[in-house]
N, C-alpha and C. Protein backbone atom coordinates (compact mmCIF):
# COMPACT_ATOMS: atom_id res chain seq x y z
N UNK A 1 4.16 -13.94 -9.51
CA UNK A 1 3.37 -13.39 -8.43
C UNK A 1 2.02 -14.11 -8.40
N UNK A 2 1.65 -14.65 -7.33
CA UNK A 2 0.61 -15.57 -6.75
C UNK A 2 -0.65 -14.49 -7.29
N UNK A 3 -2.09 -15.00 -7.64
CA UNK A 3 -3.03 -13.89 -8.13
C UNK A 3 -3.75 -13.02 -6.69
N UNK A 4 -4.13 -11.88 -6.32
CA UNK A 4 -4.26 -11.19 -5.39
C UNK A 4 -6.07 -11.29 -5.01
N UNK A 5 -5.68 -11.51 -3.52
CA UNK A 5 -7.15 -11.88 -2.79
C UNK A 5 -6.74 -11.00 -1.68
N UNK A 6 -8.17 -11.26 -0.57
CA UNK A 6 -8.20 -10.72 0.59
C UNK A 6 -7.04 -11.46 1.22
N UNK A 7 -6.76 -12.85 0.91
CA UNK A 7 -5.60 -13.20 2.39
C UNK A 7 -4.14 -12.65 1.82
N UNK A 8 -3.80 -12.35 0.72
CA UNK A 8 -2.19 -11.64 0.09
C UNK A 8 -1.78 -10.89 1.40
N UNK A 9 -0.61 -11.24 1.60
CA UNK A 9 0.02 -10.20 2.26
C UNK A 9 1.19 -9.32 1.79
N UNK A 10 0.53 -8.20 1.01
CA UNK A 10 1.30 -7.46 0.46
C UNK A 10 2.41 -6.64 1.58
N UNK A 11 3.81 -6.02 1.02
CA UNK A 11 5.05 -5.84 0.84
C UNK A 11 4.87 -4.67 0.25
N UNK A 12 6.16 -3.85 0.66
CA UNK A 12 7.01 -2.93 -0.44
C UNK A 12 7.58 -3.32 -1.07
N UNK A 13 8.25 -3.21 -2.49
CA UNK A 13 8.54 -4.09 -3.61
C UNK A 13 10.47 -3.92 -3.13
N UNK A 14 11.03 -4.65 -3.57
CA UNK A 14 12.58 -4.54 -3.48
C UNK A 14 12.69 -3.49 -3.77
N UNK A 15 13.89 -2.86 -3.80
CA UNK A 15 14.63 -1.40 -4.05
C UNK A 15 13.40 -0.23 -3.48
N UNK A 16 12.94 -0.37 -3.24
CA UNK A 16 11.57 0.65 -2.52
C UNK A 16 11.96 0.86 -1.24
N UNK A 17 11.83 2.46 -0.76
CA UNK A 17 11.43 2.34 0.43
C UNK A 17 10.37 3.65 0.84
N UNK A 18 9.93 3.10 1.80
CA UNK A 18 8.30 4.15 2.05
C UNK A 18 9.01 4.40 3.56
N UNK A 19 8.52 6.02 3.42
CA UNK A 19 9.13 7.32 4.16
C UNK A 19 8.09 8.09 4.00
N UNK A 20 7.84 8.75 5.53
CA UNK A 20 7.03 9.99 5.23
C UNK A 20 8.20 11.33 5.18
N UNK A 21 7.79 12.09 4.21
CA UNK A 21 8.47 12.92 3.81
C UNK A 21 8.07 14.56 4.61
N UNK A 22 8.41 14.71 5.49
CA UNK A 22 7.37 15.77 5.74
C UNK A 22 7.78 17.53 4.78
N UNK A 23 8.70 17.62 3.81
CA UNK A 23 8.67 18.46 3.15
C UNK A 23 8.15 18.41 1.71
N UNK A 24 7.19 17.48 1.72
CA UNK A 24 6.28 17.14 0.24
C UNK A 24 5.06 16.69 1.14
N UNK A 25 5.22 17.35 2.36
CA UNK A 25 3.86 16.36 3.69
C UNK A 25 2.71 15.52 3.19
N UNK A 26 3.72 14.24 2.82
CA UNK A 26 3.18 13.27 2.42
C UNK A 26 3.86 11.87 2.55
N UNK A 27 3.15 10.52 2.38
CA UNK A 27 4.46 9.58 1.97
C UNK A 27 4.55 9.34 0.78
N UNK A 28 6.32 9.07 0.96
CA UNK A 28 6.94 9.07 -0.52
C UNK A 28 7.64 7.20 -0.66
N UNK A 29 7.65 6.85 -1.84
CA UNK A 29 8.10 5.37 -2.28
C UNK A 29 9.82 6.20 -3.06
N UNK A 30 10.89 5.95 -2.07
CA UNK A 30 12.03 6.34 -2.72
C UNK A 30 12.47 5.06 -3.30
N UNK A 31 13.25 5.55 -4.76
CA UNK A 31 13.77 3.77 -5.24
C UNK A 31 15.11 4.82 -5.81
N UNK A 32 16.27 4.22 -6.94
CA UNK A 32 17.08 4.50 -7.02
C UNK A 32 16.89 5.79 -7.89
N UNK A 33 15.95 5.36 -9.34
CA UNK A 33 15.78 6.33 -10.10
C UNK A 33 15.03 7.82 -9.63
N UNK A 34 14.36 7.20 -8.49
CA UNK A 34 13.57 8.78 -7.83
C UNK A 34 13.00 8.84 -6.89
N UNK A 35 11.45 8.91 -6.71
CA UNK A 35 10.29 9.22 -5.93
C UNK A 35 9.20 9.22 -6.50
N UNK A 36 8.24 8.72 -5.76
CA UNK A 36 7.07 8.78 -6.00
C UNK A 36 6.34 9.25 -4.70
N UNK A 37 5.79 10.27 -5.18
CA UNK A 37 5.38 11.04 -3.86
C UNK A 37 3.35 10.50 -4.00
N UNK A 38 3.05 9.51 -3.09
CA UNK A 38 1.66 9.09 -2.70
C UNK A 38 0.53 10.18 -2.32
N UNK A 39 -0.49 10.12 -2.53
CA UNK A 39 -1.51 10.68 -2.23
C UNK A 39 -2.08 9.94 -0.83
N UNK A 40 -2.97 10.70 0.13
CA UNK A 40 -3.40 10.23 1.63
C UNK A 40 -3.47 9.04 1.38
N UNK A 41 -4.49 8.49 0.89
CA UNK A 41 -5.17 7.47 0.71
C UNK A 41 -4.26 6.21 0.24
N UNK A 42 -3.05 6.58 -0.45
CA UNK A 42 -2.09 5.65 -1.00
C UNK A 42 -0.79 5.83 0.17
N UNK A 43 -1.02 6.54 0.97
CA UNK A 43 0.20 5.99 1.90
C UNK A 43 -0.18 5.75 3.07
N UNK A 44 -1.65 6.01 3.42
CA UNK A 44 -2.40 4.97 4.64
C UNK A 44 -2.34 3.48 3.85
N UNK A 45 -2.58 3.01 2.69
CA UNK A 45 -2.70 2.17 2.38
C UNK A 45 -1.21 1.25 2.33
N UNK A 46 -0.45 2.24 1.51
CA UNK A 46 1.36 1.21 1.53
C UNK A 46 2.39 1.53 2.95
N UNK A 47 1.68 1.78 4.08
CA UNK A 47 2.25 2.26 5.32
C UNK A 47 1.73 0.50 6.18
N UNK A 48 0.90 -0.07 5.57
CA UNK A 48 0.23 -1.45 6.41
C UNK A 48 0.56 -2.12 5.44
N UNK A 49 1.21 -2.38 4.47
CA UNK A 49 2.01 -3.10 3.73
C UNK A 49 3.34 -3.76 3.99
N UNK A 50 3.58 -4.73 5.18
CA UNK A 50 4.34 -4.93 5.82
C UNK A 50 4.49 -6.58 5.41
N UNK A 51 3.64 -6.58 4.91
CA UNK A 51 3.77 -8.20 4.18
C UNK A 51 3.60 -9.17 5.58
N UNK A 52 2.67 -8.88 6.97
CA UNK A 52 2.14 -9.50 7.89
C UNK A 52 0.79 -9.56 7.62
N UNK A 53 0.82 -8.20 7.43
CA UNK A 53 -0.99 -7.74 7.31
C UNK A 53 -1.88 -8.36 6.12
N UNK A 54 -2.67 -9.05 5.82
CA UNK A 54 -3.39 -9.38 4.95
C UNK A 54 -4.23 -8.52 4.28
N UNK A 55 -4.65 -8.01 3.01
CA UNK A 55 -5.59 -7.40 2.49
C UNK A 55 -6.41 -7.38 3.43
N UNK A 56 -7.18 -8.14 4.05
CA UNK A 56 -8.80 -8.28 4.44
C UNK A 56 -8.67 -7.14 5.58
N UNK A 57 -7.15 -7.30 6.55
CA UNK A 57 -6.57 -6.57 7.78
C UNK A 57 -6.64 -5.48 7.33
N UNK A 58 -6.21 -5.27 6.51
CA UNK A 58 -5.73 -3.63 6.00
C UNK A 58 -6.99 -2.67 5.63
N UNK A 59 -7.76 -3.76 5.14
CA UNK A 59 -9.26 -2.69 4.54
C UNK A 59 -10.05 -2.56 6.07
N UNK A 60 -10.13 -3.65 7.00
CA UNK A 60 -10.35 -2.93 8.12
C UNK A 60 -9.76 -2.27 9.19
N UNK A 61 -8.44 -2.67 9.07
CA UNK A 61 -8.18 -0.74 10.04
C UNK A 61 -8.28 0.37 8.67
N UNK A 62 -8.07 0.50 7.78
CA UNK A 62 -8.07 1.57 7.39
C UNK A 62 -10.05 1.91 7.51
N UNK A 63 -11.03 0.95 7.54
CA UNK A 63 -12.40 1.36 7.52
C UNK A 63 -12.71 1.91 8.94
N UNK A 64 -12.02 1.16 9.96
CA UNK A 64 -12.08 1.40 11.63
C UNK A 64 -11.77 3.20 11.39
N UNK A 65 -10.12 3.07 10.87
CA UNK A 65 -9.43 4.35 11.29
C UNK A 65 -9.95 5.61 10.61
N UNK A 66 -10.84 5.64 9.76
CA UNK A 66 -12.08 6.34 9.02
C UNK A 66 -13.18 6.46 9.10
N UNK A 67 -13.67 5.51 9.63
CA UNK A 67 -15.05 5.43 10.55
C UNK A 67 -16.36 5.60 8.37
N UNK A 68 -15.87 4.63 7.72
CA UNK A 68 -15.89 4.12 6.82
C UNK A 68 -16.04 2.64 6.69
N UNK A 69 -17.07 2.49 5.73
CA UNK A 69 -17.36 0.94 5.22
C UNK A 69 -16.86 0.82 3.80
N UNK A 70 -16.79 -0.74 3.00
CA UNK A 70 -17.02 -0.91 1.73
C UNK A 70 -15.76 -0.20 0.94
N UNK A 71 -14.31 -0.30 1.65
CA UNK A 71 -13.12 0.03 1.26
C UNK A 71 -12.17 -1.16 0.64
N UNK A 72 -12.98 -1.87 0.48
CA UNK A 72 -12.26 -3.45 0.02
C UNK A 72 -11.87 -3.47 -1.57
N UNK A 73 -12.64 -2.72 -2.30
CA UNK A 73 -12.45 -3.01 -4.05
C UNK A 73 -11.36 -1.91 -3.96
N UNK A 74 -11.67 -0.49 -3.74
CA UNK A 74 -10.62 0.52 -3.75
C UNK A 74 -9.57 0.14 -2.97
N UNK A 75 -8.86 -0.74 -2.24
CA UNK A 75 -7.85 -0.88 -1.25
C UNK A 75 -7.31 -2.25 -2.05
N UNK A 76 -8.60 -3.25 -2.95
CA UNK A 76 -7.58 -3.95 -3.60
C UNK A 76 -7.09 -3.53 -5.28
N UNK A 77 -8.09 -2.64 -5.60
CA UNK A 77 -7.12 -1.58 -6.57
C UNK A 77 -5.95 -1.00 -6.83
N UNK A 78 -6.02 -0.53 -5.87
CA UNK A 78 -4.93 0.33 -5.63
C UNK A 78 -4.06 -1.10 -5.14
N UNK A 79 -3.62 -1.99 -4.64
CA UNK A 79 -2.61 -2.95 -4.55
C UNK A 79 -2.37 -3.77 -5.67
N UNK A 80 -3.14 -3.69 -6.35
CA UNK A 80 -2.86 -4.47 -7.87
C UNK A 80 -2.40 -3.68 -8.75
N UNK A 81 -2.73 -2.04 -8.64
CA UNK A 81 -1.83 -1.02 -9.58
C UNK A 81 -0.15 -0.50 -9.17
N UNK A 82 -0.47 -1.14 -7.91
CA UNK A 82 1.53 -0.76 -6.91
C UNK A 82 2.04 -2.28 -7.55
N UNK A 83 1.24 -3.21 -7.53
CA UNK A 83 1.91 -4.34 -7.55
C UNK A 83 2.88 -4.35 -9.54
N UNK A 84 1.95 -3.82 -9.98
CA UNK A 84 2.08 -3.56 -11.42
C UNK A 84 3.59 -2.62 -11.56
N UNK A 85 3.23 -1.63 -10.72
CA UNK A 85 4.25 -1.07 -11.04
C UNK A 85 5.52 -1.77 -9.94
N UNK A 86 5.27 -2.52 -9.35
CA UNK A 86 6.32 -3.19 -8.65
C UNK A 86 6.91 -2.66 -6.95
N UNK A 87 5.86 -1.54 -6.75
CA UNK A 87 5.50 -1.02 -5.21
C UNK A 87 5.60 -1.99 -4.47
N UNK A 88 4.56 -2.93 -4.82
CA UNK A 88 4.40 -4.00 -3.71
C UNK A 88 4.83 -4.92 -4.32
N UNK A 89 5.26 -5.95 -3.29
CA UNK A 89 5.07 -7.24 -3.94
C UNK A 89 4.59 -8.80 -3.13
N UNK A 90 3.85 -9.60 -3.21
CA UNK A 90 3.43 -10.74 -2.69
C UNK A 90 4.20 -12.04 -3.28
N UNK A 91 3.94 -13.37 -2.32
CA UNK A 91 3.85 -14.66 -2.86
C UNK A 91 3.12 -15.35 -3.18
């Protein structure tokens, strides 16, 4: 895995798939062994994970769609801890 910047265009990782669940009203990352049921902030974030969108894209609609600045360290956090666990994945 290539090292992670603003231009990465992060992905859902293989065997993953992201679903909003609306009886855990939330989104969930289903894979074979289970679920991982996301918190707001982590499934606005792996919902623009389409592997078009670039980091830099993603921290500003999610700052637009919040009416929020200075979401860039927490938005590439959180993609380097999915990437870890294999949520996401880049080239």
């Amino acid at each position: 895995m290539t090292p992670l910047d603003a231009a990465t265009r992060p992905r859902v990782g293989t065997g993953f798939r992201l679903q909003w669940e609306p009886a855990q009203n939330s989104h969930v990352l289903l894979y074979p062994e289970g679920m991982v049921k996301l918190n707001q902030s982590g499934g606005e974030i792996m919902k623009r994970c389409d592997g078009q969108r670039s980091v830099a894209l993603i921290v500003s609609e999610l700052e637009q769609a919040f009416s929020t600045q200075g979401l860039d360290k927490d938005v590439l956090a959180f993609v380097e801890m999915a990437g870890k666990q294999r949520w996401l994945a880049w080239d």
